[in-house]
C-alpha atoms as a PDB file:
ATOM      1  CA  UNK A   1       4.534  11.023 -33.463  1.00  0.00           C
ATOM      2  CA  UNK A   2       1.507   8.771 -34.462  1.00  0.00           C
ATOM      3  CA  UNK A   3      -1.803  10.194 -33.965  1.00  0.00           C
ATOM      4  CA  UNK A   4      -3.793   8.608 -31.133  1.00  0.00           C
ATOM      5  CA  UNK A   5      -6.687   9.555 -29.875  1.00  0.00           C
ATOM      6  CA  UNK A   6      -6.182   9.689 -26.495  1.00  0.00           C
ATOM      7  CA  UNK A   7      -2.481  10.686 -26.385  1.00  0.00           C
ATOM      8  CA  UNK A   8      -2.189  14.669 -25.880  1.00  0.00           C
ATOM      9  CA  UNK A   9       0.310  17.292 -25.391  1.00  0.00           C
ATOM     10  CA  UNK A  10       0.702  18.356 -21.620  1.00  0.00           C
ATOM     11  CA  UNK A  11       1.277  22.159 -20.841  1.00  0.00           C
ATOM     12  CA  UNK A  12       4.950  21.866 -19.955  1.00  0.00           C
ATOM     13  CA  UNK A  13       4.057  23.869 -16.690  1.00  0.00           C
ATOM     14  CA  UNK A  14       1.848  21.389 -15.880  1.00  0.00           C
ATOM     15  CA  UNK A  15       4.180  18.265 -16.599  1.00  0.00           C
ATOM     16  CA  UNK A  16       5.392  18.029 -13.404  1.00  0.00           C
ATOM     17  CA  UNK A  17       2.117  16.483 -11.921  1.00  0.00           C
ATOM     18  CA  UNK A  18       2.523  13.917 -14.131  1.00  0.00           C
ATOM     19  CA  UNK A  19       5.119  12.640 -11.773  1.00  0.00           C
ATOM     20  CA  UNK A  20       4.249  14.712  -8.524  1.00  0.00           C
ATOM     21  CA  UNK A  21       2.807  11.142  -6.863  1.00  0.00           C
ATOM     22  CA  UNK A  22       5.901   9.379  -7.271  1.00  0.00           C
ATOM     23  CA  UNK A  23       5.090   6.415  -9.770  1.00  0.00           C
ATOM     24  CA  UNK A  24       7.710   4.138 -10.696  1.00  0.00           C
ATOM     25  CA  UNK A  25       9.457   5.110 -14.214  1.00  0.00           C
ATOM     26  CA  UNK A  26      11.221   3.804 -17.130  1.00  0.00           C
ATOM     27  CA  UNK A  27      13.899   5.562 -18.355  1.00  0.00           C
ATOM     28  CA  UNK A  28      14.649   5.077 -21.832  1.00  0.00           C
ATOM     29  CA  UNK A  29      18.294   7.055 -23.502  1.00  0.00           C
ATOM     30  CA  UNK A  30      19.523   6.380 -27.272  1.00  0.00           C
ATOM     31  CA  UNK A  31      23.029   7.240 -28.260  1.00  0.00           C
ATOM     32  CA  UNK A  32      24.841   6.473 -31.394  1.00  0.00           C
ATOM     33  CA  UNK A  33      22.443   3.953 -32.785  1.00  0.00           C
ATOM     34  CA  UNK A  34      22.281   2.157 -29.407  1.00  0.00           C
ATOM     35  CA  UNK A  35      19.029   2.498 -27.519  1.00  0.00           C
ATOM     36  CA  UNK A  36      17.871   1.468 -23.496  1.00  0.00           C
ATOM     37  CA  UNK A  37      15.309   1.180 -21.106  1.00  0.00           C
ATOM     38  CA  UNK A  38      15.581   0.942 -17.356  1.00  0.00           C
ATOM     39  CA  UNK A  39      13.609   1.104 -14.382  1.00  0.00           C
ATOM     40  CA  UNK A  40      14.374   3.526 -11.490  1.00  0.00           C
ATOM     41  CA  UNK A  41      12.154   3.831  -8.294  1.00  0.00           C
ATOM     42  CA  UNK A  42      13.305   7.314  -7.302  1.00  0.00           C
ATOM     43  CA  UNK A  43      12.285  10.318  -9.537  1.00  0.00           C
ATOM     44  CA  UNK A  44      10.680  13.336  -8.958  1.00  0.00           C
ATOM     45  CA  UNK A  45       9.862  16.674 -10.303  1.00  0.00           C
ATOM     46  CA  UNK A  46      12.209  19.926  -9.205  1.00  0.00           C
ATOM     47  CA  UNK A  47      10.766  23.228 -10.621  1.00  0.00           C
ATOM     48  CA  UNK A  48       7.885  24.467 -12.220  1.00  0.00           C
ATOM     49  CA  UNK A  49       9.500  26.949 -15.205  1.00  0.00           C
ATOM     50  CA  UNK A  50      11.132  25.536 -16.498  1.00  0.00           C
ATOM     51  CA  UNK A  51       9.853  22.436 -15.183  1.00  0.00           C
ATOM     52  CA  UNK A  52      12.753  20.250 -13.980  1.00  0.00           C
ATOM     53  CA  UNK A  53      13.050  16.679 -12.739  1.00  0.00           C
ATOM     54  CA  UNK A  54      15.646  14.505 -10.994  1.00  0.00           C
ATOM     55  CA  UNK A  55      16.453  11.028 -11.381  1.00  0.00           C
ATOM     56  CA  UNK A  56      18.752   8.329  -9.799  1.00  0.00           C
ATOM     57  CA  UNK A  57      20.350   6.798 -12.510  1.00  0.00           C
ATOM     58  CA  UNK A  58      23.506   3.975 -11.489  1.00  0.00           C
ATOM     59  CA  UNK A  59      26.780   4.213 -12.230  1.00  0.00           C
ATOM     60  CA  UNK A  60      27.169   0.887 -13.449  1.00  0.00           C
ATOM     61  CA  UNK A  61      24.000   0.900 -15.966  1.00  0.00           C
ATOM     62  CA  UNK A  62      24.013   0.999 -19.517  1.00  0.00           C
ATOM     63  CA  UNK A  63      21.395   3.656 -19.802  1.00  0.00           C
ATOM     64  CA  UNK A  64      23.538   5.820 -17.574  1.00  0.00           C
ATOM     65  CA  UNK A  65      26.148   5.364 -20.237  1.00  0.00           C
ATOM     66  CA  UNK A  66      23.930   6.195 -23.252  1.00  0.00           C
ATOM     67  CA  UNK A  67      22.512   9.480 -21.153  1.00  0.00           C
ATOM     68  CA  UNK A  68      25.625  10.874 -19.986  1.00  0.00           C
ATOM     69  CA  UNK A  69      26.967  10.383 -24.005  1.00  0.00           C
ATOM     70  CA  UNK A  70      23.704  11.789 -25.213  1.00  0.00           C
ATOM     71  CA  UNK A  71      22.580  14.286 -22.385  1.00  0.00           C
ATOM     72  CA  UNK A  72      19.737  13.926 -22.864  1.00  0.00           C
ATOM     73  CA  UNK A  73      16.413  10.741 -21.505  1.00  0.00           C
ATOM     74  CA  UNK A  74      12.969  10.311 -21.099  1.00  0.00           C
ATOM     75  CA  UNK A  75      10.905   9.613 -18.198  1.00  0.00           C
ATOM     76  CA  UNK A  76       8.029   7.107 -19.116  1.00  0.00           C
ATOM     77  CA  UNK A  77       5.191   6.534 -16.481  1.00  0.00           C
ATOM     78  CA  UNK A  78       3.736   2.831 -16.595  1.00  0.00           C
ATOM     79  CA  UNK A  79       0.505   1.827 -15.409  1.00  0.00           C
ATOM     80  CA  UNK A  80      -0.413  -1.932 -13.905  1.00  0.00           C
ATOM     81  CA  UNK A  81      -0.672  -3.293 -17.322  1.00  0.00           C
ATOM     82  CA  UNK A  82       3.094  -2.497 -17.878  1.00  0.00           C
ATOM     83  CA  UNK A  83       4.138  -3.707 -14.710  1.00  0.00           C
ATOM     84  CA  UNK A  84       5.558  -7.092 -15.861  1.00  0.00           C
ATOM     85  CA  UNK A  85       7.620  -5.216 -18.339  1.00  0.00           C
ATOM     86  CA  UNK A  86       8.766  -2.498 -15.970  1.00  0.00           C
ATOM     87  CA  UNK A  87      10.207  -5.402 -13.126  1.00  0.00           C
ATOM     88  CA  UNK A  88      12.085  -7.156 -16.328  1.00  0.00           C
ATOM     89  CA  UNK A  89      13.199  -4.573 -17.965  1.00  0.00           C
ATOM     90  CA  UNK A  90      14.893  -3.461 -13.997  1.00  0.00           C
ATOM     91  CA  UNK A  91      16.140  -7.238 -13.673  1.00  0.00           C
ATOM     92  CA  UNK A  92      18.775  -7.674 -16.598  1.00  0.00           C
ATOM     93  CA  UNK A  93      21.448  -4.517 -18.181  1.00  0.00           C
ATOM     94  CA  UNK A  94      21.352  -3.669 -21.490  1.00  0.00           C
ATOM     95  CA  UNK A  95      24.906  -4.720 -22.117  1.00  0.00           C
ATOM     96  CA  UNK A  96      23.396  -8.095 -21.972  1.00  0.00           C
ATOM     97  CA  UNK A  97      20.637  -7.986 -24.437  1.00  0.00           C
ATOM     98  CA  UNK A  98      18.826  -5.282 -26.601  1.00  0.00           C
ATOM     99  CA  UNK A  99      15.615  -5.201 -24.013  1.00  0.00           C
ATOM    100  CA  UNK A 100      13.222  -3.759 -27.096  1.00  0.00           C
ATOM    101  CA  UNK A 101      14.114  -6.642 -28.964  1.00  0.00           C
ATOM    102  CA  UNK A 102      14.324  -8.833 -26.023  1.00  0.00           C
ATOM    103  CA  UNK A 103      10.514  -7.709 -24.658  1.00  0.00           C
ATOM    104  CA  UNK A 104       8.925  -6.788 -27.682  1.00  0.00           C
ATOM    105  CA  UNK A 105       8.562  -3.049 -26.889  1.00  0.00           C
ATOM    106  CA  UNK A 106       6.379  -0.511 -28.807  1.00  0.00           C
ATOM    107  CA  UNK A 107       8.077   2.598 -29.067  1.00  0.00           C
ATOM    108  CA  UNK A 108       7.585   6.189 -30.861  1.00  0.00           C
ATOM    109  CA  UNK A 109       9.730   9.016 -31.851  1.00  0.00           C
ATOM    110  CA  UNK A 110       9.461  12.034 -29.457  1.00  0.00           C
ATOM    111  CA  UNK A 111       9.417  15.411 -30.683  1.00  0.00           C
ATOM    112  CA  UNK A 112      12.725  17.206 -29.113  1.00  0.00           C
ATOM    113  CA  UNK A 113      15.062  14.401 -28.035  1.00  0.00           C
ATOM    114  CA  UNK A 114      16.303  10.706 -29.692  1.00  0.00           C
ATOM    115  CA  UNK A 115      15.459   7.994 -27.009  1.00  0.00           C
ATOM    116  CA  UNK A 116      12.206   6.411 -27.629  1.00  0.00           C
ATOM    117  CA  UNK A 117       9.399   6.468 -25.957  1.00  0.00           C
ATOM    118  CA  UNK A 118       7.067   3.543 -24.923  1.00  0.00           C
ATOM    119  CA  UNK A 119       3.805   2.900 -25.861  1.00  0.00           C
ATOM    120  CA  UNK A 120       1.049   1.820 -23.427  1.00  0.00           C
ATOM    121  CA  UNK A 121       2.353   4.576 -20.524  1.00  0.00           C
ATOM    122  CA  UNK A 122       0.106   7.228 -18.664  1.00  0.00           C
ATOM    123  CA  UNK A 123       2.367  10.025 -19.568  1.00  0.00           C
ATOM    124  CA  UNK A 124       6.041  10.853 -21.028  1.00  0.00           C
ATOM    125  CA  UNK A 125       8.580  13.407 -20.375  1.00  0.00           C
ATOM    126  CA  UNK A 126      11.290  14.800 -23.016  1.00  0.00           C
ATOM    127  CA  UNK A 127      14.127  15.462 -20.796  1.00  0.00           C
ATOM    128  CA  UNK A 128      18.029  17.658 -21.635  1.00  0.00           C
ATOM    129  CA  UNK A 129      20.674  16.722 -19.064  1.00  0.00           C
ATOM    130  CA  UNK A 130      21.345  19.802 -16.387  1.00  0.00           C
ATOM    131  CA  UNK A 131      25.180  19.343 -16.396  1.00  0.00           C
ATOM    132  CA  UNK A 132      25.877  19.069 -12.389  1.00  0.00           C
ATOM    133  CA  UNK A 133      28.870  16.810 -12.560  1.00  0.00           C
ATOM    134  CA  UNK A 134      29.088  16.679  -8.871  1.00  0.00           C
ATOM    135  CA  UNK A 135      25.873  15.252  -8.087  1.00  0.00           C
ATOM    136  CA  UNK A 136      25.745  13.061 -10.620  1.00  0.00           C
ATOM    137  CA  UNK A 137      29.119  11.663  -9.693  1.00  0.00           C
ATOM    138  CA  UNK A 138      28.599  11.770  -6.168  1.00  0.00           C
ATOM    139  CA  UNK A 139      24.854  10.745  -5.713  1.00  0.00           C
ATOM    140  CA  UNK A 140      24.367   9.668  -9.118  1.00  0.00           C
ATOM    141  CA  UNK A 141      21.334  12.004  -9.613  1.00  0.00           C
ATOM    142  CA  UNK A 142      20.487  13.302 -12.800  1.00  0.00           C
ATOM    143  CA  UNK A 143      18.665  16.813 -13.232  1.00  0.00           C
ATOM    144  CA  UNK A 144      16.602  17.338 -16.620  1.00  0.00           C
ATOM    145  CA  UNK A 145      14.930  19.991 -18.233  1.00  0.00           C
ATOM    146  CA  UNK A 146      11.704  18.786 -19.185  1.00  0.00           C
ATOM    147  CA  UNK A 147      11.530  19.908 -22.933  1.00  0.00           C
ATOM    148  CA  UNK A 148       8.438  18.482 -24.095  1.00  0.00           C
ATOM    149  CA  UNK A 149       5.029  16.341 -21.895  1.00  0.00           C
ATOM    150  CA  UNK A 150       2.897  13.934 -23.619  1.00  0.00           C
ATOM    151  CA  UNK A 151      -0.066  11.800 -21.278  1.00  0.00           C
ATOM    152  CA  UNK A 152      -2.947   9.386 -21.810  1.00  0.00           C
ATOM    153  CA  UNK A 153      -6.036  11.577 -21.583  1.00  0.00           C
ATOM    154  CA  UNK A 154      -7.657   8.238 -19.968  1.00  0.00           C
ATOM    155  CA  UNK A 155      -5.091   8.912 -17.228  1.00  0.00           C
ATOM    156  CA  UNK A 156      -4.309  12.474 -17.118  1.00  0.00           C
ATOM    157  CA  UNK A 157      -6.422  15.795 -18.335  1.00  0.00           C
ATOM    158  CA  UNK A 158      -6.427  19.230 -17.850  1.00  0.00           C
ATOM    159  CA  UNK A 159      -3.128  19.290 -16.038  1.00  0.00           C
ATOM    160  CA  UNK A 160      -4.169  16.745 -13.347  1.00  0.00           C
ATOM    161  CA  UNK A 161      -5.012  12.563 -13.167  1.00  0.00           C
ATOM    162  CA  UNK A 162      -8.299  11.790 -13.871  1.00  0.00           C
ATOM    163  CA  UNK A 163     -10.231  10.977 -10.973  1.00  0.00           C
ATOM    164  CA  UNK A 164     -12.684   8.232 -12.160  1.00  0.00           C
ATOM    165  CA  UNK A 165     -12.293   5.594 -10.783  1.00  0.00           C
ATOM    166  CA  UNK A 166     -11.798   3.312 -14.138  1.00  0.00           C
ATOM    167  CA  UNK A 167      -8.912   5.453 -14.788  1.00  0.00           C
ATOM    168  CA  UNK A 168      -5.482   3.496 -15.502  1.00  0.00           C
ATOM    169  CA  UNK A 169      -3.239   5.214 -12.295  1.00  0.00           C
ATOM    170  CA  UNK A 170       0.589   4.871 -11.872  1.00  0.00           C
ATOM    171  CA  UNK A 171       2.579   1.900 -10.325  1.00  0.00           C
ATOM    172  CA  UNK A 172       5.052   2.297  -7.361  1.00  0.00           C
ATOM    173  CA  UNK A 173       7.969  -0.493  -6.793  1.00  0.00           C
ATOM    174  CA  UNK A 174       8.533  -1.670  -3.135  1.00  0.00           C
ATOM    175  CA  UNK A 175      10.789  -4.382  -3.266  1.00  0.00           C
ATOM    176  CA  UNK A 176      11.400  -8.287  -4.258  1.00  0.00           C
ATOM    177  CA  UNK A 177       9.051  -7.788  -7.137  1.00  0.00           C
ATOM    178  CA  UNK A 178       6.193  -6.591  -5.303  1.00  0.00           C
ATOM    179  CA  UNK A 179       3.814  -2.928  -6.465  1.00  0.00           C
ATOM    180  CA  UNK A 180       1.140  -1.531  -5.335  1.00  0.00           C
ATOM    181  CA  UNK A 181      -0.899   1.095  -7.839  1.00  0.00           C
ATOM    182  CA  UNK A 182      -2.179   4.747  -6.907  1.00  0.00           C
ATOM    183  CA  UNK A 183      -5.804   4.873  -5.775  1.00  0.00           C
ATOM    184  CA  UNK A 184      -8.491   6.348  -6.272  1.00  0.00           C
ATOM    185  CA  UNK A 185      -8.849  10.009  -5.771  1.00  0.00           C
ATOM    186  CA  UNK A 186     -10.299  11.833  -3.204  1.00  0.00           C
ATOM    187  CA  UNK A 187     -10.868  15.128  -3.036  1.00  0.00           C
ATOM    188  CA  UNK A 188     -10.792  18.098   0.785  1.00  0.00           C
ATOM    189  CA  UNK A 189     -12.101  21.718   0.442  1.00  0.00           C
ATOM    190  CA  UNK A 190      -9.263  24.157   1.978  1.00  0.00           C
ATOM    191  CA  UNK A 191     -10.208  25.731   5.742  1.00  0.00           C
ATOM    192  CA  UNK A 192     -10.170  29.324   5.385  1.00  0.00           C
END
């Protein structure tokens, strides 16, 4: 992985946060030489140790392909600066065009698994396939073991989001092309 200075491993315990507010992802997969990236709305984190996640990934996509031949993808989280990217990349398949060529993405190598990971996102999980046939089938929800974190210290610190209010925050999708971005921070003392 290139050295940056503000891109740091995440306690794998604490990797989970990095998707605990529900941003939008990209999912990027590689498998045989062929690589992907898609957009899906509906992730979330499952377990703390090992820390899992789930993801809905369609039937009918190319990356779903590439994972289910590779078992194994990575969750990127954009910010509003890769929001342009993250509605085209969700708008045409894979089959149809290499979308790193196509969009000009920066990538890196992670450190356990072969799909790439994006540059200019708040944080970056390393995921194995759980093998649950049935769901996936079914529901066409994907289970990973996250096997290795990486986040933008700008963005994400000391296992949480930085709370300034300059700091880049996560993107959510709605619908017809339309996001709206996490706020700022607020912070409640717990009643006894």
């Amino acid at each position: 992985m290139p050295a940056m200075s503000h891109r740091l491993p995440v306690e794998l315990a604490k990797s989970y946060r990095l998707l605990n507010h529900g941003p939008t992802v990209l999912v990027s997969s590689a498998h045989a030489g062929r690589t992907n990236v898609m957009a899906a709305a509906w992730s979330m984190p499952l377990d703390f140790s090992p820390p899992k996640v789930a993801v809905v990934i369609d039937r009918n996509t190319f990356t779903r392909e590439l994972v289910e031949a590779s078992g194994e993808f990575a969750l990127n989280v954009p910010s509003r600066a890769l929001a342009q990217l993250t509605l085209d990349v969700g708008s045409v398949s894979g089959r149809e065009q290499d979308k790193f060529d196509a969009q000009a993405i920066a990538t890196f190598a992670g450190t356990r698994i072969a799909a790439p990971l994006l540059e200019g996102c708040l944080g970056w999980l390393e995921c194995r396939v759980i093998a649950e046939p049935h769901i996936q089938e079914r529901y066409d929800l994907f289970l990973g073991e996250v096997v290795a974190a990486w986040a933008d210290s700008r963005a994400f610190a000391g296992g949480h989001w930085v709370e300034d209010a300059d700091a880049p925050r996560g993107i959510h999708y709605i619908a017809g092309g339309s996001f709206f971005e996490t706020g700022p921070a607020f912070r409640l003392d717990k009643k006894d």
